[in-house]
PDB file of N, CA and C in Angstrom:
ATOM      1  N   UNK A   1      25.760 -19.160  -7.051  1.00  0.00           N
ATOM      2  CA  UNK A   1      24.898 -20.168  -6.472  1.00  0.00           C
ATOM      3  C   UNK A   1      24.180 -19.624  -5.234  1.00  0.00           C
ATOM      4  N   UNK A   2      24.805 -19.026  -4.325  1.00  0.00           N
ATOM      5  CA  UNK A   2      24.001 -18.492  -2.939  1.00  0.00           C
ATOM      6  C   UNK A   2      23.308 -17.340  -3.443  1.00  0.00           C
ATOM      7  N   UNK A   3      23.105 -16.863  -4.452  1.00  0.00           N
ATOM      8  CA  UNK A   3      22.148 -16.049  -5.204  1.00  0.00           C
ATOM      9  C   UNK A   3      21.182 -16.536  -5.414  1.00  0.00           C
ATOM     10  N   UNK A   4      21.098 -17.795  -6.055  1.00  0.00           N
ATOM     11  CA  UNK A   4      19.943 -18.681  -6.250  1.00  0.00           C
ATOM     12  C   UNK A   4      19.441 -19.113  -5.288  1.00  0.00           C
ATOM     13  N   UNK A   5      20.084 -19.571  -4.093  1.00  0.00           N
ATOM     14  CA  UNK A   5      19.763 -20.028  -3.011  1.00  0.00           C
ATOM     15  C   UNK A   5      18.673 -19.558  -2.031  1.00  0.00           C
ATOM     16  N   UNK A   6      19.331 -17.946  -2.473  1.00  0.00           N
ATOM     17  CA  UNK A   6      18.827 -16.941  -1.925  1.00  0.00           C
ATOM     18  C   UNK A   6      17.257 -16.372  -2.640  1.00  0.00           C
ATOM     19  N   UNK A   7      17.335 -16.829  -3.607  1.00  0.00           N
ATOM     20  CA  UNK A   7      15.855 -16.425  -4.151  1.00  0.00           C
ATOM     21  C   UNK A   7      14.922 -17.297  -4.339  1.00  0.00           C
ATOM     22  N   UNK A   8      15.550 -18.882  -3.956  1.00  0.00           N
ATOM     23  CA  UNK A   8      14.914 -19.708  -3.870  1.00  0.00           C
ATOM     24  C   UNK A   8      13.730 -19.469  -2.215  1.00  0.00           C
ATOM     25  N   UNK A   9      14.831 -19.500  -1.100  1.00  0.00           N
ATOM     26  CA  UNK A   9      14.726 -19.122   0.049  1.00  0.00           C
ATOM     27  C   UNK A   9      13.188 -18.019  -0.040  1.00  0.00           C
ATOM     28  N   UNK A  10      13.666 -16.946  -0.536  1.00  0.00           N
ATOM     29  CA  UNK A  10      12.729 -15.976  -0.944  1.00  0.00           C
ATOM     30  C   UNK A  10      11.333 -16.313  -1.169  1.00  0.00           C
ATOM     31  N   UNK A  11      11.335 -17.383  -2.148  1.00  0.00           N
ATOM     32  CA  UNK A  11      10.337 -17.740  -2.907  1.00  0.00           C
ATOM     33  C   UNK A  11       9.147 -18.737  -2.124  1.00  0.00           C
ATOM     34  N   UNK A  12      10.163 -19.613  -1.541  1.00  0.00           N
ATOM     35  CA  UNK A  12       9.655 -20.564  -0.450  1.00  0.00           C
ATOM     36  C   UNK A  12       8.516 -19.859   0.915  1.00  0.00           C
ATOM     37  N   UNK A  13       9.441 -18.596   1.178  1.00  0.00           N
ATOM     38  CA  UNK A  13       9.076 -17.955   2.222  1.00  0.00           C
ATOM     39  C   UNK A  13       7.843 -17.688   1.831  1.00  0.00           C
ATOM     40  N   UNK A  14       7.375 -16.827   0.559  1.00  0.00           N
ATOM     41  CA  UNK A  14       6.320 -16.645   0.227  1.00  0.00           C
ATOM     42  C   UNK A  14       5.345 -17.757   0.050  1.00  0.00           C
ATOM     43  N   UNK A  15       5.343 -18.568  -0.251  1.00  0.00           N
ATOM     44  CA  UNK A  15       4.500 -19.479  -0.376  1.00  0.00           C
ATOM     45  C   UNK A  15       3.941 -19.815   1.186  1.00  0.00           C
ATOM     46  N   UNK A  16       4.785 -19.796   2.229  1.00  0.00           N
ATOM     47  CA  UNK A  16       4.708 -20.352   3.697  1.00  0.00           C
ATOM     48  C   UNK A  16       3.761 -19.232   3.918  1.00  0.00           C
ATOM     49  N   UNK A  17       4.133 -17.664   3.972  1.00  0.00           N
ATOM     50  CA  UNK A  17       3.170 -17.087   4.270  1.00  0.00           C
ATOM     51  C   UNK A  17       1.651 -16.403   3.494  1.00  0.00           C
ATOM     52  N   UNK A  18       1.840 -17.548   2.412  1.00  0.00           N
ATOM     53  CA  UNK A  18       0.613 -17.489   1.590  1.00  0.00           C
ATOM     54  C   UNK A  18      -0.871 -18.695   2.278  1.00  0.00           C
ATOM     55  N   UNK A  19       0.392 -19.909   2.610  1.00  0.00           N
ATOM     56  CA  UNK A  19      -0.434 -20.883   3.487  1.00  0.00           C
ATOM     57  C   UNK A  19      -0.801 -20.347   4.910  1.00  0.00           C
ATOM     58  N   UNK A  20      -0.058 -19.505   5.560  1.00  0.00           N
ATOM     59  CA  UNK A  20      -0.506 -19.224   6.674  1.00  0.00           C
ATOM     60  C   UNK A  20      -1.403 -18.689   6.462  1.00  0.00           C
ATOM     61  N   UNK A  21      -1.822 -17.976   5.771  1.00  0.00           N
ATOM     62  CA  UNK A  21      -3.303 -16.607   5.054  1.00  0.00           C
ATOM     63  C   UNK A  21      -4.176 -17.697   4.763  1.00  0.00           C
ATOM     64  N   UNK A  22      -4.037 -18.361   3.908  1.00  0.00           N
ATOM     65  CA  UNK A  22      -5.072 -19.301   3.651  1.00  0.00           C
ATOM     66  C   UNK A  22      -5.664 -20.450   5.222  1.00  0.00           C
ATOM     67  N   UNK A  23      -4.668 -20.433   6.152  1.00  0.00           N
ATOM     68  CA  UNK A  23      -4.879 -21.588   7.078  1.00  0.00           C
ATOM     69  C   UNK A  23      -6.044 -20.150   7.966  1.00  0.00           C
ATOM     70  N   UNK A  24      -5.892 -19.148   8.120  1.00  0.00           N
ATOM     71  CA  UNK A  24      -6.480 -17.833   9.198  1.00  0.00           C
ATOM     72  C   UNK A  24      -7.515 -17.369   8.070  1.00  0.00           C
ATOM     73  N   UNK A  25      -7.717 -17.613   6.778  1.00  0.00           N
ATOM     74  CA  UNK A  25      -9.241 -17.011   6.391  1.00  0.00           C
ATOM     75  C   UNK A  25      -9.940 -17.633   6.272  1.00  0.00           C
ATOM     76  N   UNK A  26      -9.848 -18.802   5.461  1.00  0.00           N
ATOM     77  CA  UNK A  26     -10.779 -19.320   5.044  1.00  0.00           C
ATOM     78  C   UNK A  26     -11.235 -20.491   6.465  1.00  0.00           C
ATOM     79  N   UNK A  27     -12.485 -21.416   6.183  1.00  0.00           N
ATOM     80  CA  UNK A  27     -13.114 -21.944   7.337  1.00  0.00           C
ATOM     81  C   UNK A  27     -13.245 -23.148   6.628  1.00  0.00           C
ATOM     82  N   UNK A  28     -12.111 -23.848   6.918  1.00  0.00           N
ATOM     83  CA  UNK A  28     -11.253 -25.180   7.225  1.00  0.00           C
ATOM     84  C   UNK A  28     -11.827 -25.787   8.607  1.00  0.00           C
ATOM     85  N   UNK A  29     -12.108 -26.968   7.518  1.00  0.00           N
ATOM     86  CA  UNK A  29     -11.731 -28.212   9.234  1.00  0.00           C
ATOM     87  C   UNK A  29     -10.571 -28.661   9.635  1.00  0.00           C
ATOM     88  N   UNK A  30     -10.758 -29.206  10.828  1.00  0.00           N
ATOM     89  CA  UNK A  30      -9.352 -29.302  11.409  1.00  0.00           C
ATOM     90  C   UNK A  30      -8.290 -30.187  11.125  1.00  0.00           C
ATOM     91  N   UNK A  31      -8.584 -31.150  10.353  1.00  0.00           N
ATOM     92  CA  UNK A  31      -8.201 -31.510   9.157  1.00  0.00           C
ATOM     93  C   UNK A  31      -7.273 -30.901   8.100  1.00  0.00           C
ATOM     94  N   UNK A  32      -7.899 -30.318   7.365  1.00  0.00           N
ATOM     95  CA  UNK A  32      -7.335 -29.375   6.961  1.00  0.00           C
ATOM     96  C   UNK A  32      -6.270 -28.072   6.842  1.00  0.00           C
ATOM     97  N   UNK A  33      -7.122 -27.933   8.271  1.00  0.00           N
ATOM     98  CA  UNK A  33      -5.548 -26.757   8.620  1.00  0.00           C
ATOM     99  C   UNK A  33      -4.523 -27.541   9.379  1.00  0.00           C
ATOM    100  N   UNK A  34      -4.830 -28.743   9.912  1.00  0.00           N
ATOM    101  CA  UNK A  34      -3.698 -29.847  10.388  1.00  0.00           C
ATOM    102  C   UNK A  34      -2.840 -30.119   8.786  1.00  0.00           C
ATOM    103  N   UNK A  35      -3.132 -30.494   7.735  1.00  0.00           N
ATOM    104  CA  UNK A  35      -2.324 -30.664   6.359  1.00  0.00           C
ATOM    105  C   UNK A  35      -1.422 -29.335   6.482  1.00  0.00           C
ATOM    106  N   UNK A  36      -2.174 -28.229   6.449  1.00  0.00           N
ATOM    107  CA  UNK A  36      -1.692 -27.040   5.694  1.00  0.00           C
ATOM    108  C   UNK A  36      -0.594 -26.607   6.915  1.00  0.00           C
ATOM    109  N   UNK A  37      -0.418 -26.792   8.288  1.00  0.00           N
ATOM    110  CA  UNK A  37       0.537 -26.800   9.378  1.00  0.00           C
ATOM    111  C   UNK A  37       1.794 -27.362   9.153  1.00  0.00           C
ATOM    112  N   UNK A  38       1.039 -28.580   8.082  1.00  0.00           N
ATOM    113  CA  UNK A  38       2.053 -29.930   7.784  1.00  0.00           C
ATOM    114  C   UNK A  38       2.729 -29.071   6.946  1.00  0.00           C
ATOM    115  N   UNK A  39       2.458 -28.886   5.715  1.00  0.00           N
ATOM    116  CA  UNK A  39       3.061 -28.457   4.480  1.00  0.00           C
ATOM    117  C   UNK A  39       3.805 -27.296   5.181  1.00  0.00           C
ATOM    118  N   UNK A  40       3.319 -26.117   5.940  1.00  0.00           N
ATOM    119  CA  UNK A  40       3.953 -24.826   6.210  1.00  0.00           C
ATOM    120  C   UNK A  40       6.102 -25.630   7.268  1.00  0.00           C
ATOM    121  N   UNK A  41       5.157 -26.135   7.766  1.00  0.00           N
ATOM    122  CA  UNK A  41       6.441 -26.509   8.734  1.00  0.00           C
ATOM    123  C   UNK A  41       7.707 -27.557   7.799  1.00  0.00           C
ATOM    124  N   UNK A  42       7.235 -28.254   6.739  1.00  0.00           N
ATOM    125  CA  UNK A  42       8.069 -29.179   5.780  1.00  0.00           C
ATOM    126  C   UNK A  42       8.842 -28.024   4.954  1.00  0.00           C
ATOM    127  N   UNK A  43       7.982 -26.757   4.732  1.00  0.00           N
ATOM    128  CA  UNK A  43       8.920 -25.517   3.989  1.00  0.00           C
ATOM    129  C   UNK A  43       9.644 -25.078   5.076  1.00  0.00           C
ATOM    130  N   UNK A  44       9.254 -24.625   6.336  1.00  0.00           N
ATOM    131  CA  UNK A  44      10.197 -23.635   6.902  1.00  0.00           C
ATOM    132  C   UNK A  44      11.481 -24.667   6.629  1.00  0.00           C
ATOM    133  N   UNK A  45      11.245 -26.155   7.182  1.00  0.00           N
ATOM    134  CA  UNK A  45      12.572 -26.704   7.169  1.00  0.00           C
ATOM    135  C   UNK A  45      13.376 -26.594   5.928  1.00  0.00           C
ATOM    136  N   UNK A  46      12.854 -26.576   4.846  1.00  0.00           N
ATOM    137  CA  UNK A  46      13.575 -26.667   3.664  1.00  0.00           C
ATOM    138  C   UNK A  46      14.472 -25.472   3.420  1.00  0.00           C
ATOM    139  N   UNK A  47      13.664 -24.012   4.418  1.00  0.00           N
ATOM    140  CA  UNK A  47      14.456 -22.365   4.059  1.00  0.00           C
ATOM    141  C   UNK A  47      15.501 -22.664   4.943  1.00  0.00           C
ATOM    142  N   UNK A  48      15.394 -23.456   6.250  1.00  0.00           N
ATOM    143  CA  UNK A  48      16.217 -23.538   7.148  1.00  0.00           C
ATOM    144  C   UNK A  48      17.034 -24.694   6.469  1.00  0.00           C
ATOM    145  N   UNK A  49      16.972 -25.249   6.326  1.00  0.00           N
ATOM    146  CA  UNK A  49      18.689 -26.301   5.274  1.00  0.00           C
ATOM    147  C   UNK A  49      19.014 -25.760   4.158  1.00  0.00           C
ATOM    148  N   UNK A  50      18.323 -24.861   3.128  1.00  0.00           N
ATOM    149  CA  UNK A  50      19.323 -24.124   2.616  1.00  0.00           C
ATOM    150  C   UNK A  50      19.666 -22.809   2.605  1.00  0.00           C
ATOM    151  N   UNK A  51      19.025 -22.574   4.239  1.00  0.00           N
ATOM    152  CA  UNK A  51      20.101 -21.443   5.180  1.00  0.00           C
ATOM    153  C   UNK A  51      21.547 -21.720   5.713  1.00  0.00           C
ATOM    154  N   UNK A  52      20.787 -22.927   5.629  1.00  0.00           N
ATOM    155  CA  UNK A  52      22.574 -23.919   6.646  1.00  0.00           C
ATOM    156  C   UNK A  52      23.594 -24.235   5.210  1.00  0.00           C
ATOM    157  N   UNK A  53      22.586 -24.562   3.967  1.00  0.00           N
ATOM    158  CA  UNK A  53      23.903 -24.858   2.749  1.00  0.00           C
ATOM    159  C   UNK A  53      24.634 -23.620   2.170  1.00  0.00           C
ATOM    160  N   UNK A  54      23.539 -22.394   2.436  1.00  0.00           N
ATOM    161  CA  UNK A  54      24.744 -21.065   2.408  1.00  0.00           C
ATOM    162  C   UNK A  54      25.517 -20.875   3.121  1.00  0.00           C
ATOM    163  N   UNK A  55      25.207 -21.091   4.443  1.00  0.00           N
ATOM    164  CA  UNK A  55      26.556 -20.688   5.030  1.00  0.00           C
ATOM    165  C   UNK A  55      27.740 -21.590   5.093  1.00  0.00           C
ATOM    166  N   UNK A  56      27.270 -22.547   4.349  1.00  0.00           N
ATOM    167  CA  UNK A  56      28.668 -23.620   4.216  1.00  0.00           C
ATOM    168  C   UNK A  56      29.709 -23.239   2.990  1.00  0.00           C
ATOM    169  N   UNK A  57      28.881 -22.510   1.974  1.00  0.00           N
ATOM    170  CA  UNK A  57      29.309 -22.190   0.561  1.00  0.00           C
ATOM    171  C   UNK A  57      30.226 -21.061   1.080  1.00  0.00           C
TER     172      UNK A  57
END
């Protein structure tokens, strides 16, 4: 299971720093990169709670 966890984690991460690339190239209103802040910060939390459910396992 903390294998999966772990590549889940992985997977997540990438996506966060796929939105950060997309929030620094392209020419977004502020709007916009206000959503995409939203979404980036709702993932970190998600790598960070099942950082915290591995180390409980």
């Amino acid at each position: 299971m903390q294998d999966n966890i772990a590549k889940l984690q992985y997977d997540i991460t990438a996506i966060i720093d796929k939105i950060d690339d997309l929030a620094t190239t392209e020419h977004l209103d502020i709007h916009d990169m206000a959503d995409l802040q939203r979404y980036s910060d709702t993932l970190r939390n998600l790598t960070e709670s099942l950082y915290n459910l591995r180390e409980r396992r």
